[in-house]
N, C-alpha and C. Protein backbone atom coordinates (compact mmCIF):
# COMPACT_ATOMS: atom_id res chain seq x y z
N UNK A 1 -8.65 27.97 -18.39
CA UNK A 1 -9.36 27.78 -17.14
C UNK A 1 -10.79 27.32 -17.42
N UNK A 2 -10.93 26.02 -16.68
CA UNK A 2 -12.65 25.85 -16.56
C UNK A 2 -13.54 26.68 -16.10
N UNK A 3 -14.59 27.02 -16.89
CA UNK A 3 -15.35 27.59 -16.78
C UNK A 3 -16.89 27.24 -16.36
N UNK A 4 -17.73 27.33 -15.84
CA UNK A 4 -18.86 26.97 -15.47
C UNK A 4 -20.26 27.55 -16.32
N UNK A 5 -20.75 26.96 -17.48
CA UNK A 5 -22.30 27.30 -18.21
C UNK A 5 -23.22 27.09 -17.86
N UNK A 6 -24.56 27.67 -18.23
CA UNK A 6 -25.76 26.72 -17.97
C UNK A 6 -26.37 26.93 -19.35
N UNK A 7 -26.66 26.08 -19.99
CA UNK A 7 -27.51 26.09 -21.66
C UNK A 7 -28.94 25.62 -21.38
N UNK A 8 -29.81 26.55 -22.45
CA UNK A 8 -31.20 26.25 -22.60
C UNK A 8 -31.00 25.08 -23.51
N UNK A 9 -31.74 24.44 -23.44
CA UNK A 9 -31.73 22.93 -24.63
C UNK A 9 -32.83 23.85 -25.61
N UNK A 10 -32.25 22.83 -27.01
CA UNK A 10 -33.59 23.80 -28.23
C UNK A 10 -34.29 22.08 -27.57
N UNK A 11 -35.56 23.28 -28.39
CA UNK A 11 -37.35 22.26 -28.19
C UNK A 11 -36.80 20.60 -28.41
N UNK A 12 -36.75 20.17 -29.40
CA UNK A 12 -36.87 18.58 -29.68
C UNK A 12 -35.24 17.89 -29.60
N UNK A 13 -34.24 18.86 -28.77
CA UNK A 13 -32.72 17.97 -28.26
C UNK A 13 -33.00 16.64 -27.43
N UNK A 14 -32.51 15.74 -27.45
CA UNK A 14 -32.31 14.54 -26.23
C UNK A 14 -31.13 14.93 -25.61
N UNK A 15 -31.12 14.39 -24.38
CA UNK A 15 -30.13 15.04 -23.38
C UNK A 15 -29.25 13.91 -23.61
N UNK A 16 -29.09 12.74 -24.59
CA UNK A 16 -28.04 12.12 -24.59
C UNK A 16 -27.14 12.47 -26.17
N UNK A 17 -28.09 13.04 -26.84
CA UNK A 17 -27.38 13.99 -27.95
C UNK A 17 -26.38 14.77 -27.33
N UNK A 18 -27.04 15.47 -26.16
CA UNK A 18 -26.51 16.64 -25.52
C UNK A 18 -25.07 16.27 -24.85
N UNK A 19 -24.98 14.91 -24.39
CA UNK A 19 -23.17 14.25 -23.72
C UNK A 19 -22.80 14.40 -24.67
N UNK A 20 -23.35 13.88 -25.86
CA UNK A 20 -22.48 12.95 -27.00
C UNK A 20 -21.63 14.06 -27.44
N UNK A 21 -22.51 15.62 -28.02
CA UNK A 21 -21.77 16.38 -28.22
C UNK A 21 -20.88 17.00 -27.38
N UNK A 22 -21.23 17.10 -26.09
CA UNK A 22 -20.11 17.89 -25.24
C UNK A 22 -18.74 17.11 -24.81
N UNK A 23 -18.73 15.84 -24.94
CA UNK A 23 -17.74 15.08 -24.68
C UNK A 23 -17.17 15.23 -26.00
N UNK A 24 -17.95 14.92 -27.26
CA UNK A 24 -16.55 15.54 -28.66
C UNK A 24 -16.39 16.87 -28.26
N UNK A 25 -16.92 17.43 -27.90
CA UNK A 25 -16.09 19.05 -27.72
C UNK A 25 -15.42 19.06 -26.70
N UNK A 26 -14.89 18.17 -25.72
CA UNK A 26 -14.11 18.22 -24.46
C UNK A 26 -14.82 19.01 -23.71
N UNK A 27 -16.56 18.99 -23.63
CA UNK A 27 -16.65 19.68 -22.49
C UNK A 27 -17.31 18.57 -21.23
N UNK A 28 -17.72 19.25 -20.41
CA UNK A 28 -18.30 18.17 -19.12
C UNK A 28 -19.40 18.57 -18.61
N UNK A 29 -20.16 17.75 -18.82
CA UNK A 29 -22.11 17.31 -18.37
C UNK A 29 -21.79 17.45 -16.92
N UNK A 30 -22.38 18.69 -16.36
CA UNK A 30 -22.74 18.13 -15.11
C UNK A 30 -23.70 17.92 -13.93
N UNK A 31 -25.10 18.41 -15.12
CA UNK A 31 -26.08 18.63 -14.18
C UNK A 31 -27.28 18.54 -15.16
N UNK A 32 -28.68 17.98 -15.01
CA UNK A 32 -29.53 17.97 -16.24
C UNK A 32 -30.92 19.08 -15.19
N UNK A 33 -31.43 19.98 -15.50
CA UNK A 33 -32.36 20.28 -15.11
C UNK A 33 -34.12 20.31 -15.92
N UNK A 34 -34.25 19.26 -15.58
CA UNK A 34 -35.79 18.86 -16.85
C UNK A 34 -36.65 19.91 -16.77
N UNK A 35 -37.26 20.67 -15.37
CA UNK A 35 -38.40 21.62 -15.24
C UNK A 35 -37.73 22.41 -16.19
N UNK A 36 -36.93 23.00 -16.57
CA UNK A 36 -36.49 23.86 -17.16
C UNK A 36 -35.22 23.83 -18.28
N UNK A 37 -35.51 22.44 -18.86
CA UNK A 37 -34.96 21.95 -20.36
C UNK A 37 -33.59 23.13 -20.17
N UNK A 38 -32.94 22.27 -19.00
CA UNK A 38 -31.47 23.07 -18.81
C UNK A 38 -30.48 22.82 -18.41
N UNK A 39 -29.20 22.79 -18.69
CA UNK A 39 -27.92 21.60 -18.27
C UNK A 39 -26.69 22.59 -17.78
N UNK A 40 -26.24 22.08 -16.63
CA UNK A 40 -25.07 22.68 -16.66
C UNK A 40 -23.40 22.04 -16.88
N UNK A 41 -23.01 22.76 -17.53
CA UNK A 41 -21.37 21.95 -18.27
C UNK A 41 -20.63 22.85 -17.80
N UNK A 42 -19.34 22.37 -17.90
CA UNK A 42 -18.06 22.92 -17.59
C UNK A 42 -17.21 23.25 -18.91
N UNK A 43 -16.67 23.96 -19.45
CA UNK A 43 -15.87 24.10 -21.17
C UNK A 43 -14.60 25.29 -20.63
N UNK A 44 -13.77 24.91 -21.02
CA UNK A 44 -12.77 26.03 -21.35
C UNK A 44 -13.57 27.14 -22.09
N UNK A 45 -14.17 27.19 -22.98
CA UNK A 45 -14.31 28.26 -24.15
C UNK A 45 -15.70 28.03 -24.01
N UNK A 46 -16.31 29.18 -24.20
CA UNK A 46 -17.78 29.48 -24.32
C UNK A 46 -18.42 28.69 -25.48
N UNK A 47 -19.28 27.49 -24.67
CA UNK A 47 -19.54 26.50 -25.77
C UNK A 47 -21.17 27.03 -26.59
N UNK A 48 -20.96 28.37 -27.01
CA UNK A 48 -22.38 29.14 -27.87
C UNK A 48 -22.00 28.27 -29.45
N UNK A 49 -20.66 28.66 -29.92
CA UNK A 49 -21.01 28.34 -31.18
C UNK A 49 -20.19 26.77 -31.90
N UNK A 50 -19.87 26.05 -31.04
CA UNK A 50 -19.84 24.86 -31.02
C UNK A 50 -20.74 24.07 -31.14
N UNK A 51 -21.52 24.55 -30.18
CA UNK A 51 -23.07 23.45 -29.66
C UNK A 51 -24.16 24.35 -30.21
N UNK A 52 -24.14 25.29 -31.37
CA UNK A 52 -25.39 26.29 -31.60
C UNK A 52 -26.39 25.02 -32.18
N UNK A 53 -26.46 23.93 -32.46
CA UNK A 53 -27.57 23.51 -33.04
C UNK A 53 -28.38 22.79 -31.62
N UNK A 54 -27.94 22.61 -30.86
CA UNK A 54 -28.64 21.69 -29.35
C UNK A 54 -28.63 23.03 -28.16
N UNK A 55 -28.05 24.18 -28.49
CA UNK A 55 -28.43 25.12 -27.63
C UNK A 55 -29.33 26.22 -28.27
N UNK A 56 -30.47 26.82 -27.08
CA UNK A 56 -31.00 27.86 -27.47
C UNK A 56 -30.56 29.01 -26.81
N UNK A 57 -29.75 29.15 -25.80
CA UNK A 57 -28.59 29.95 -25.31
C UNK A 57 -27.45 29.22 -24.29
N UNK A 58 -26.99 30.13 -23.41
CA UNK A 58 -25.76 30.06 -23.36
C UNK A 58 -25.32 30.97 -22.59
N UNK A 59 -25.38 30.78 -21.07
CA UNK A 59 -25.24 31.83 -20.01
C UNK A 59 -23.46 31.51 -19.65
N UNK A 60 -22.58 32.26 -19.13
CA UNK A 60 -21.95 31.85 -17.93
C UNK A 60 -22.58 31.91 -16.31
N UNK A 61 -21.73 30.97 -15.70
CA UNK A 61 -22.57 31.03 -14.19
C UNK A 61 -22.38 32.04 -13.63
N UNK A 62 -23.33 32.64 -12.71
CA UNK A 62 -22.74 34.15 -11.65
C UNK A 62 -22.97 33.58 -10.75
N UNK A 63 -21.54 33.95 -9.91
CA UNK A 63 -22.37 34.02 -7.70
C UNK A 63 -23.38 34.40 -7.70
N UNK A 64 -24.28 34.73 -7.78
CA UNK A 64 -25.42 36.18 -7.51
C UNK A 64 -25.94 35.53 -6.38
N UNK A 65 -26.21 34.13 -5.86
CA UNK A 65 -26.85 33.62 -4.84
C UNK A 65 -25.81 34.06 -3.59
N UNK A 66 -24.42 34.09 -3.62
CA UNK A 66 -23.73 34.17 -2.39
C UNK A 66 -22.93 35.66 -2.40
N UNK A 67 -23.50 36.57 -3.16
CA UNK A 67 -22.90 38.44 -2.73
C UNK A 67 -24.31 38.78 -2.34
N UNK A 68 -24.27 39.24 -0.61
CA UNK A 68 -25.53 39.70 -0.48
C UNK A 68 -24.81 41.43 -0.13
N UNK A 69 -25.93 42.10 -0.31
CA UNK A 69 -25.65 43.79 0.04
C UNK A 69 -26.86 44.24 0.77
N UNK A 70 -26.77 43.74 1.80
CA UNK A 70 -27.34 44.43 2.88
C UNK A 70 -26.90 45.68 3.82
């Protein structure tokens, strides 16, 4: 099952390093966020130690914006 990431980029990555590798790893680019040197991809498998040299982490996504508890 696809899964949804968001990765910190390390300091001196290019974000076209950053396709090049996720497309050899079968994963999918789908969002670049510059203020905050941060991308979100799609991967079957938690892409931490695949991509450890162009990532400085490696979240999965949470709802947290749409469970409210009021």
């Amino acid at each position: 099952m696809m899964e949804i990431y968001i990765a910190l980029l390390k300091q001196d990555v290019k974000l076209g390093d950053v396709k090049e590798k996720l497309a050899e790893e079968g994963m999918d680019f789908l969002k670049f966020y510059p203020m905050l040197n941060m991308v979100k991809i799609r991967a079957e498998k938690d892409p931490s130690k695949p991509c450890h040299e162009i990532f400085e982490t490696v979240e999965k996504e949470k709802d947290d914006f749409s469970s409210h508890t009021h």
